[in-house]
C-alpha atoms as a PDB file:
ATOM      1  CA  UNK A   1      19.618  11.476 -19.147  1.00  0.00           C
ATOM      2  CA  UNK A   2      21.746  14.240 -17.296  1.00  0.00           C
ATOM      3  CA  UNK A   3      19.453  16.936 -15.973  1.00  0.00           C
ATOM      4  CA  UNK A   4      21.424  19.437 -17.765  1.00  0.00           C
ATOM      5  CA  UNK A   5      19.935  17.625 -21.207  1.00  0.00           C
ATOM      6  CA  UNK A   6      16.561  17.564 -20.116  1.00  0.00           C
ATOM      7  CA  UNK A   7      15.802  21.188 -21.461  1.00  0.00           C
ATOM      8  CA  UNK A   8      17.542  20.495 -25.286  1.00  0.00           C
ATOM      9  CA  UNK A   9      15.437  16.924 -25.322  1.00  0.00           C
ATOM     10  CA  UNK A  10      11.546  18.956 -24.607  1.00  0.00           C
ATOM     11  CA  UNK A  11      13.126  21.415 -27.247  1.00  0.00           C
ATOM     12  CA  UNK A  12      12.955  18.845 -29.400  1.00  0.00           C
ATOM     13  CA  UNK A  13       9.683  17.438 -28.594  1.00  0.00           C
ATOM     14  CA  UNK A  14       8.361  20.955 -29.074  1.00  0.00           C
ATOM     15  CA  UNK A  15       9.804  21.172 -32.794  1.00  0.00           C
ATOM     16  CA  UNK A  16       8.377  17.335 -33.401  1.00  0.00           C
ATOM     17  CA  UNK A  17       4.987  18.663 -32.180  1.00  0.00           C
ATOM     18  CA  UNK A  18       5.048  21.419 -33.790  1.00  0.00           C
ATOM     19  CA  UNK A  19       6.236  19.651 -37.365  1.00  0.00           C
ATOM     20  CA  UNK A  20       3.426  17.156 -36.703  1.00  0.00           C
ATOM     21  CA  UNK A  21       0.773  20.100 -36.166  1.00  0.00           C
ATOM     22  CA  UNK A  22       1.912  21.692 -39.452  1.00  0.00           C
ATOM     23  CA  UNK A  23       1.671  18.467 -41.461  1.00  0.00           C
ATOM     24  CA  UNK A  24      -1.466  18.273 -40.190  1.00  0.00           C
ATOM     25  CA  UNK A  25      -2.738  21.573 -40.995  1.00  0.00           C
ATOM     26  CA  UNK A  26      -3.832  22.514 -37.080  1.00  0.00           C
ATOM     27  CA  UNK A  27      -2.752  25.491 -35.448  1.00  0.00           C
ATOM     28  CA  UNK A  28       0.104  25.688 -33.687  1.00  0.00           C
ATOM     29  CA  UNK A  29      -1.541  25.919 -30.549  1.00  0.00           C
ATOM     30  CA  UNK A  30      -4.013  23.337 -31.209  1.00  0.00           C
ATOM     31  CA  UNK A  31      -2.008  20.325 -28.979  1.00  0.00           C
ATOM     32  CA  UNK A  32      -0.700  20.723 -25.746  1.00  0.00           C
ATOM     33  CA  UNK A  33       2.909  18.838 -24.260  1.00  0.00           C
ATOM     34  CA  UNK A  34       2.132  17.315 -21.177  1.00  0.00           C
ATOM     35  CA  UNK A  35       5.169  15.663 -19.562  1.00  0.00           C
ATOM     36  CA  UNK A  36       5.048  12.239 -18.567  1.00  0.00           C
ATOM     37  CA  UNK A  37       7.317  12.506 -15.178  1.00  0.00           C
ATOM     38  CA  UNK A  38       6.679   9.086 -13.084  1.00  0.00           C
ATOM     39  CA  UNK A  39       9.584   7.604 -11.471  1.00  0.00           C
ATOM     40  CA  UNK A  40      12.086  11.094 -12.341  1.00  0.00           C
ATOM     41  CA  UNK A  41      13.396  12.257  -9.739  1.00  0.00           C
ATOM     42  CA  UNK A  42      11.564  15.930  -9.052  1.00  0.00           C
ATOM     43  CA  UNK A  43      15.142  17.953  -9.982  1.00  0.00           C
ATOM     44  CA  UNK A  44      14.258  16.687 -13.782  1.00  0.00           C
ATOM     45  CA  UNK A  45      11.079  18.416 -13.495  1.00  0.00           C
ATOM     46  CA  UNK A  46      12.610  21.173 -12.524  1.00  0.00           C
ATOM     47  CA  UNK A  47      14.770  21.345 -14.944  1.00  0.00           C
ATOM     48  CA  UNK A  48      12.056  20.923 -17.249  1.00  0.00           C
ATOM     49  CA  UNK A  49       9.711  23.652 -15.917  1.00  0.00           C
ATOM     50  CA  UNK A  50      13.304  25.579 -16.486  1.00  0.00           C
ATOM     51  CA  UNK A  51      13.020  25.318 -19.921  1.00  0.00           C
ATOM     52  CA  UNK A  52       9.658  26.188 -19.637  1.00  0.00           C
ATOM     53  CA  UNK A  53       7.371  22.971 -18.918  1.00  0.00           C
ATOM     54  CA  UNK A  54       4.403  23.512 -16.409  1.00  0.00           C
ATOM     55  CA  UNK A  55       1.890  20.559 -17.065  1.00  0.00           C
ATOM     56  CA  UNK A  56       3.308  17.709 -15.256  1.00  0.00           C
ATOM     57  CA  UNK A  57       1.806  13.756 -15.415  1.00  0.00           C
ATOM     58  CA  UNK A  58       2.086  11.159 -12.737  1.00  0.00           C
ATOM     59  CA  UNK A  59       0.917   7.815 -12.514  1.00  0.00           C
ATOM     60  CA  UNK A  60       1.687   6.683  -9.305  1.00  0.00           C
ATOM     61  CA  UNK A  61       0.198   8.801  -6.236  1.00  0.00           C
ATOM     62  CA  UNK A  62       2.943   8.810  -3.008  1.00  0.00           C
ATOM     63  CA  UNK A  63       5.536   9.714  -5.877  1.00  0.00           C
ATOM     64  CA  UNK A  64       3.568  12.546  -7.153  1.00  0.00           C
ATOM     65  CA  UNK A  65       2.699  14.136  -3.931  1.00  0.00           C
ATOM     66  CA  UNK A  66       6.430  13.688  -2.385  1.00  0.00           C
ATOM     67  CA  UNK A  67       7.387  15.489  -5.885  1.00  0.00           C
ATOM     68  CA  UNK A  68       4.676  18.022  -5.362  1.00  0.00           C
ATOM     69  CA  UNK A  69       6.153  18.907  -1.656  1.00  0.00           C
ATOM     70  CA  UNK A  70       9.462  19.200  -3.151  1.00  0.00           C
ATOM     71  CA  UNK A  71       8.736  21.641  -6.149  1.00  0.00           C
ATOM     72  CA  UNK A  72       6.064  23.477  -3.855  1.00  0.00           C
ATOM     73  CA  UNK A  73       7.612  27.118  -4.645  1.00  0.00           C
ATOM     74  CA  UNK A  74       6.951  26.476  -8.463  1.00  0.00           C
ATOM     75  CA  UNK A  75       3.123  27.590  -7.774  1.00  0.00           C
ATOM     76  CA  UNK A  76       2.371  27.272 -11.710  1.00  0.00           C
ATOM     77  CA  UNK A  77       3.295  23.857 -11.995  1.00  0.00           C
ATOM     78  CA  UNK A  78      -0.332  22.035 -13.064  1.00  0.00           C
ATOM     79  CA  UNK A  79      -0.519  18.522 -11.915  1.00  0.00           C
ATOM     80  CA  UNK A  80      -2.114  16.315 -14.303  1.00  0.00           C
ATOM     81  CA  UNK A  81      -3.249  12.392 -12.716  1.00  0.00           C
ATOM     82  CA  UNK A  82      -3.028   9.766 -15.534  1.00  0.00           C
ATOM     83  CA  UNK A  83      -2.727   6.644 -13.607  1.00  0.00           C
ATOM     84  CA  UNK A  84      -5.484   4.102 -12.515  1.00  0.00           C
ATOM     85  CA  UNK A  85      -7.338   5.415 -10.043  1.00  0.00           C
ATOM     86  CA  UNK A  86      -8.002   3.405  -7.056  1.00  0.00           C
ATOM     87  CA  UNK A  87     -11.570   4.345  -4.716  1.00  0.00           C
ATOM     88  CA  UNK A  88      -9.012   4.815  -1.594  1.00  0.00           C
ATOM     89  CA  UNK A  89      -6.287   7.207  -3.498  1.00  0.00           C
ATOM     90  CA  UNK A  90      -9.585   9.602  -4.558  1.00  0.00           C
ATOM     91  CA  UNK A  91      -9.318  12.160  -1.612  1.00  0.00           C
ATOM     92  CA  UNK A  92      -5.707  12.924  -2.174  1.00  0.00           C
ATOM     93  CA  UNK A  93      -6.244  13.089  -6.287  1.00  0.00           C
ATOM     94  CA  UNK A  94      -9.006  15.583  -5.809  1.00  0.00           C
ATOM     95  CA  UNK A  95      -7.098  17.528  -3.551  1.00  0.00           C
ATOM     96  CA  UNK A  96      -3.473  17.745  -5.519  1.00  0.00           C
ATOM     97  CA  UNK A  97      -4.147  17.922  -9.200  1.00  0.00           C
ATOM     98  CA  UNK A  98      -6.015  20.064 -11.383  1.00  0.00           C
ATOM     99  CA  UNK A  99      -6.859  17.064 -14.135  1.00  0.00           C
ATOM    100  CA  UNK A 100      -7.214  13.638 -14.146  1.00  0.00           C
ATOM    101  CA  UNK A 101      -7.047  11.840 -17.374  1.00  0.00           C
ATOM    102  CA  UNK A 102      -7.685   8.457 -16.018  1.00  0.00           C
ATOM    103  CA  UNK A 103     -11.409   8.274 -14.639  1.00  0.00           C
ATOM    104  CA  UNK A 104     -13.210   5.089 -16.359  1.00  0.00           C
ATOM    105  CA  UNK A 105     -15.916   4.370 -13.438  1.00  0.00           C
ATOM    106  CA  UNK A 106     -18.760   6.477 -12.142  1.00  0.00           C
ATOM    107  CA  UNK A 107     -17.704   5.276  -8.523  1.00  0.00           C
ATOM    108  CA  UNK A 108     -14.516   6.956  -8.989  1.00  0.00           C
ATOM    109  CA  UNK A 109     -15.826  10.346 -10.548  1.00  0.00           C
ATOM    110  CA  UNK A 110     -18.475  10.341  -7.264  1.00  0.00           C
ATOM    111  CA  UNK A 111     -15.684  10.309  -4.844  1.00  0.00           C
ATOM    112  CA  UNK A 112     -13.688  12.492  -6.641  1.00  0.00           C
ATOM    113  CA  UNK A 113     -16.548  14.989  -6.960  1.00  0.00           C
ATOM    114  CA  UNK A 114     -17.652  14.689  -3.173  1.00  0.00           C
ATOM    115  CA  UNK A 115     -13.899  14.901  -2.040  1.00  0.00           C
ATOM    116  CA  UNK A 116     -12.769  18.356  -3.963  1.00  0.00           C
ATOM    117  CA  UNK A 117     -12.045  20.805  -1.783  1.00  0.00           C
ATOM    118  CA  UNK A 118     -14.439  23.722  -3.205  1.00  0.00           C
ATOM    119  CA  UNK A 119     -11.807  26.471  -2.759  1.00  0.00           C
ATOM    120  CA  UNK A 120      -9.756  24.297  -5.915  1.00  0.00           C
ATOM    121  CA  UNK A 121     -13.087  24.673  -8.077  1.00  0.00           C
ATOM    122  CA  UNK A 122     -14.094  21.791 -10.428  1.00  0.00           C
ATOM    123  CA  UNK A 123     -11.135  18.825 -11.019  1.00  0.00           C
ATOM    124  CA  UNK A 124     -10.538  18.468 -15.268  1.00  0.00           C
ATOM    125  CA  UNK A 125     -11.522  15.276 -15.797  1.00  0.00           C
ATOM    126  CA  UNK A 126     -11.083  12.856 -19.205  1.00  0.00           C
ATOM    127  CA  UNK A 127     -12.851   9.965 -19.485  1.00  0.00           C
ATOM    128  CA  UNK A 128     -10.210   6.629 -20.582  1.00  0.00           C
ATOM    129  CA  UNK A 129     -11.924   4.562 -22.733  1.00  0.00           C
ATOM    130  CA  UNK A 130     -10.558   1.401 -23.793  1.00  0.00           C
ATOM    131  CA  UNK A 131     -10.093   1.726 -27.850  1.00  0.00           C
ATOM    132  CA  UNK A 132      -8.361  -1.439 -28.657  1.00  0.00           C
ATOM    133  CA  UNK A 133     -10.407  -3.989 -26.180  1.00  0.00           C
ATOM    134  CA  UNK A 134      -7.707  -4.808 -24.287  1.00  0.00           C
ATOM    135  CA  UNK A 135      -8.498  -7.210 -20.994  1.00  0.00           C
ATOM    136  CA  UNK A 136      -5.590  -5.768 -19.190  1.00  0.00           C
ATOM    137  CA  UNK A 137      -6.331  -1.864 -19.843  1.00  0.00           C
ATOM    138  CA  UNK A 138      -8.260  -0.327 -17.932  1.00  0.00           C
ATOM    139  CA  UNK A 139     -10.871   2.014 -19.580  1.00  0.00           C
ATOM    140  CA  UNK A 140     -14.933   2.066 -20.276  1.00  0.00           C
ATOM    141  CA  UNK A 141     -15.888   0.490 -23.588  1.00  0.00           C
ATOM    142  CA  UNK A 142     -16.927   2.860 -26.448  1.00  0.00           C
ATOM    143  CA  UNK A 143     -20.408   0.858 -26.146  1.00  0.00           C
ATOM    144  CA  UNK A 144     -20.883   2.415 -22.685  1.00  0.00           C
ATOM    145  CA  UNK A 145     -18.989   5.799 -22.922  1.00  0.00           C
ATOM    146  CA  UNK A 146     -22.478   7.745 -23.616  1.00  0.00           C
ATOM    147  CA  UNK A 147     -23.937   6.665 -20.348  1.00  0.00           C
ATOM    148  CA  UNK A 148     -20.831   7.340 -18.110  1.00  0.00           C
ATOM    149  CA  UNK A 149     -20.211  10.294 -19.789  1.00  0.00           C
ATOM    150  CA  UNK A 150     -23.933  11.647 -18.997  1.00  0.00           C
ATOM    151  CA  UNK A 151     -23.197  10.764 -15.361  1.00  0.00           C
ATOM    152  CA  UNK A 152     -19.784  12.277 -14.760  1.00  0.00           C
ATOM    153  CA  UNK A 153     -21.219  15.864 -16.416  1.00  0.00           C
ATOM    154  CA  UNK A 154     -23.567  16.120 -14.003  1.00  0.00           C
ATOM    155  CA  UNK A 155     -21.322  15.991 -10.918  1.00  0.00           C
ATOM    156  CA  UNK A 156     -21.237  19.497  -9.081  1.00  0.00           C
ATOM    157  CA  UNK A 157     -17.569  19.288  -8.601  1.00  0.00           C
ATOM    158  CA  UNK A 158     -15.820  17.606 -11.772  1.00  0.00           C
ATOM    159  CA  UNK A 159     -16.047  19.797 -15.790  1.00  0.00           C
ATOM    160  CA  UNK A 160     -15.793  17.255 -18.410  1.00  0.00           C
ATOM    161  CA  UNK A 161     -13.392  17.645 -20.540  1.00  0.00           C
ATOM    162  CA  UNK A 162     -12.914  15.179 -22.939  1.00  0.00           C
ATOM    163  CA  UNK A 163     -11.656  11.582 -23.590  1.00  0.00           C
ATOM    164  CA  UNK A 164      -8.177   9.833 -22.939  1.00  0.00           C
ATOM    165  CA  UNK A 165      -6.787   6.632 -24.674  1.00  0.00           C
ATOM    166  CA  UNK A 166      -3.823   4.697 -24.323  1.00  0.00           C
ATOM    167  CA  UNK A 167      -4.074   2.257 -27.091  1.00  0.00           C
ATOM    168  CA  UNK A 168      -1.876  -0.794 -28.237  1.00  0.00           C
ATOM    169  CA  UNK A 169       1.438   0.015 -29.898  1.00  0.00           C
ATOM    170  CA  UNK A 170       1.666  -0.300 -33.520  1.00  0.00           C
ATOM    171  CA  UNK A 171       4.353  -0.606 -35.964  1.00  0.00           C
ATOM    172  CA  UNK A 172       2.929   1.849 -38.961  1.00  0.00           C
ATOM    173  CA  UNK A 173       1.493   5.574 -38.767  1.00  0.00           C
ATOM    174  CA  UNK A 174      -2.113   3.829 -40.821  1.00  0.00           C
ATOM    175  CA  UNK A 175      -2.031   1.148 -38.021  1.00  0.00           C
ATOM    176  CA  UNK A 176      -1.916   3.945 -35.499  1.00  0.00           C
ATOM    177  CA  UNK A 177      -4.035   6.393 -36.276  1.00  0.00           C
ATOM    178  CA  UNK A 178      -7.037   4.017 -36.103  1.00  0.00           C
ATOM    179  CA  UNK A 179      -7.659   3.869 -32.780  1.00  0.00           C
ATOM    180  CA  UNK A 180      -6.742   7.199 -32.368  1.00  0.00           C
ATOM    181  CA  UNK A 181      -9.851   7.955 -34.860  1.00  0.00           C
ATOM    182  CA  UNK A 182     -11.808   6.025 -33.028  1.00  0.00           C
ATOM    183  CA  UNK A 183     -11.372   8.008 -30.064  1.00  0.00           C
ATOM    184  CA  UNK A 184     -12.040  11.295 -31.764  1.00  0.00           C
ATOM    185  CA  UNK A 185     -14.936   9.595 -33.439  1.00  0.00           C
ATOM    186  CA  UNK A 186     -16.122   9.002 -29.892  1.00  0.00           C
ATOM    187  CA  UNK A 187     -16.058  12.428 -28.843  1.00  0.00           C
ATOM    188  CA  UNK A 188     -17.881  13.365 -32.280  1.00  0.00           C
ATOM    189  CA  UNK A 189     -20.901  11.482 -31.515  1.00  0.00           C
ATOM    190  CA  UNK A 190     -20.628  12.766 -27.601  1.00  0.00           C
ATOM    191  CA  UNK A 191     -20.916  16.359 -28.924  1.00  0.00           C
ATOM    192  CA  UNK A 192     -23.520  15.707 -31.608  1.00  0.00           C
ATOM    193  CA  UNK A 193     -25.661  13.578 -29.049  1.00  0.00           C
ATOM    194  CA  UNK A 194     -24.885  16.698 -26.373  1.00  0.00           C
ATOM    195  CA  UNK A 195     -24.051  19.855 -27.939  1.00  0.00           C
ATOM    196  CA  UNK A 196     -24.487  21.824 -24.607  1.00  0.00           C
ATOM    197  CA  UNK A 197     -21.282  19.868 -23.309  1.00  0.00           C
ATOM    198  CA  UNK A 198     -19.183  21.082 -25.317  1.00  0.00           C
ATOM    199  CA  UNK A 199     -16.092  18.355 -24.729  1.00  0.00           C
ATOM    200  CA  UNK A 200     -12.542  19.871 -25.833  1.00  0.00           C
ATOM    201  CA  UNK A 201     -10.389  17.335 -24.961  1.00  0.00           C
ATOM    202  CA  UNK A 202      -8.635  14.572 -26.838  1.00  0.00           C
ATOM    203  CA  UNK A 203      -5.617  12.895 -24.172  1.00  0.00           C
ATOM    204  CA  UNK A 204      -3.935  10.842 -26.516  1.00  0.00           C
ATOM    205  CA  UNK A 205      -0.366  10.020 -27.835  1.00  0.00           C
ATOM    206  CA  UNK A 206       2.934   9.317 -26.547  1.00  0.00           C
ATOM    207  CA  UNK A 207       6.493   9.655 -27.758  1.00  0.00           C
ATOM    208  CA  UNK A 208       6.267   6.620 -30.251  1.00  0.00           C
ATOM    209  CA  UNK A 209       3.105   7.678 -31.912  1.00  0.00           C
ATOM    210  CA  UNK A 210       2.723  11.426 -31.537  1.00  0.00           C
ATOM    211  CA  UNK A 211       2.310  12.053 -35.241  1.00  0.00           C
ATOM    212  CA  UNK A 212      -0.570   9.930 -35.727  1.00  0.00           C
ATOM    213  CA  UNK A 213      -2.066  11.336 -32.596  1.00  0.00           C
ATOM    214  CA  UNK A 214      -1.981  14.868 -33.692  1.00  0.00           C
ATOM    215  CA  UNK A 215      -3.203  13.631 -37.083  1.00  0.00           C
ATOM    216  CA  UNK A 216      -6.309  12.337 -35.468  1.00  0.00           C
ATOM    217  CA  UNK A 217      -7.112  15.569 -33.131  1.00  0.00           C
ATOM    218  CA  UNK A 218      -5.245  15.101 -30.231  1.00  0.00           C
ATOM    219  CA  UNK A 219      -5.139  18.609 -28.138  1.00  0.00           C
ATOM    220  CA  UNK A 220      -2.596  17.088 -25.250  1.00  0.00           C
ATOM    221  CA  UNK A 221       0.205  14.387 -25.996  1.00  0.00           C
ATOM    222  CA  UNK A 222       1.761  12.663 -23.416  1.00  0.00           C
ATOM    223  CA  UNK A 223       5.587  12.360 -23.643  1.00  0.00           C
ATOM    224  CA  UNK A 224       7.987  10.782 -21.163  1.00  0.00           C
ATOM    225  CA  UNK A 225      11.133   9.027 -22.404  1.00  0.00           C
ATOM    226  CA  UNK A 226      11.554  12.122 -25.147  1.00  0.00           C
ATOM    227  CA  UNK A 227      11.463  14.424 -22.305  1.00  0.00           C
ATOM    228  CA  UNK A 228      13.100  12.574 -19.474  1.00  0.00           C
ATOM    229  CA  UNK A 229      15.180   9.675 -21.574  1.00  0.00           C
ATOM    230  CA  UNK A 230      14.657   5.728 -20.292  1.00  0.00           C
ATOM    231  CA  UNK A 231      12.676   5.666 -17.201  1.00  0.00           C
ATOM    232  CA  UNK A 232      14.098   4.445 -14.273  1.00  0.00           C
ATOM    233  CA  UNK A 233      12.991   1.659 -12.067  1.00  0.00           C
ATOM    234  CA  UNK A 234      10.612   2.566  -9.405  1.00  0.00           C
ATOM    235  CA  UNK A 235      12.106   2.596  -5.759  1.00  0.00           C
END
């Protein structure tokens, strides 16, 4: 996708959110567009943050921070991480983004804590928990979220935000939606087990199943190829 089309393509993922919010009877400010940039090159973000666009997702670390010394006079950018997270990539995570979406080990969410530089105050953190039981994804199980999540809150550095889920695609809106409610369901019982956490966050949904996302509670959607078109090949 030509740069120049980058700003009429998040003008329409703005209307489809906001169509899908309305259906659903939330507010209109109730879900939040993050855009899924890994592997663009950093003039699409641009572009983007042109038309408007300052939360920003990356997957793969090197890429993000090369993009991140590239766009460094667009201060208000906010630099989400959503990738796995390995123990020796911590140090530069806490010390580049303002969220992580990705954390699914209390190892990880020690090191990130004891690595942010205190000047940045706490690092938003979500919680990925593995809906659909997936081997390959990474994520804790909903069995063990309660336990984790108990951990991770009482880190000095990290404020728990909420939950983040990348479940497997499905064909139908019903066949969608149900892990997405099983996230939100998660959260539920987090909130009615620990009221004094107060957890906001729901990280789910991407361009092929925003609808059911928002239907479910979702406050940030991830979208990439409905921003940014295909996705390249990484270098």
């Amino acid at each position: 996708m030509p740069d120049a089309q980058v700003s009429e393509a998040l003008l329409r993922a703005r209307r489809r959110l906001d169509a899908a919010l309305r259906q659903s009877g939330r507010r209109a400010d109730a879900t939040r567009l993050l855009a899924v940039s890994k592997t663009q090159p950093a003039e699409r973000l641009r572009e983007a943050y042109r038309a408007g666009q300052r939360d920003f997702g990356e997957n793969y670390l090197q890429e993000a921070l090369d993009k991140q010394a590239a766009l460094a006079e667009l201060e208000d950018i906010v630099w989400h991480f959503i990738g796995p997270l390995q123990s020796n990539k911590t140090r530069e995570v806490a010390e580049h983004f303002r969220w992580v979406h990705s954390v699914d080990r209390l190892k990880i969410a020690r090191r990130l804590s004891a690595q942010r530089p205190a000047e940045l105050g706490p690092l938003e953190i979500c919680l990925q928990v593995n809906v659909s039981g997936e081997a390959s994804k990474s994520g804790v199980p909903p069995e063990a979220l309660e336990a984790l999540a108990l951990e991770v809150a009482g880190l000095p550095n990290l404020r728990l935000r909420g939950l983040m889920a990348i479940p497997a695609p499905a064909e139908t809106l019903d066949a969608q939606r149900r892990p997405f409610a099983q996230l939100r369901e998660c959260l539920e019982r987090l909130n009615t087990a620990h009221p004094e956490r107060a957890l906001d966050t729901l990280s789910m949904g991407m361009s092929g199943d925003l609808e059911a996302a928002v239907q479910e509670g979702a406050t940030w959607v991830r979208l990439g190829t409905a921003i940014f078109g295909a996705r390249p090949p990484r270098p």
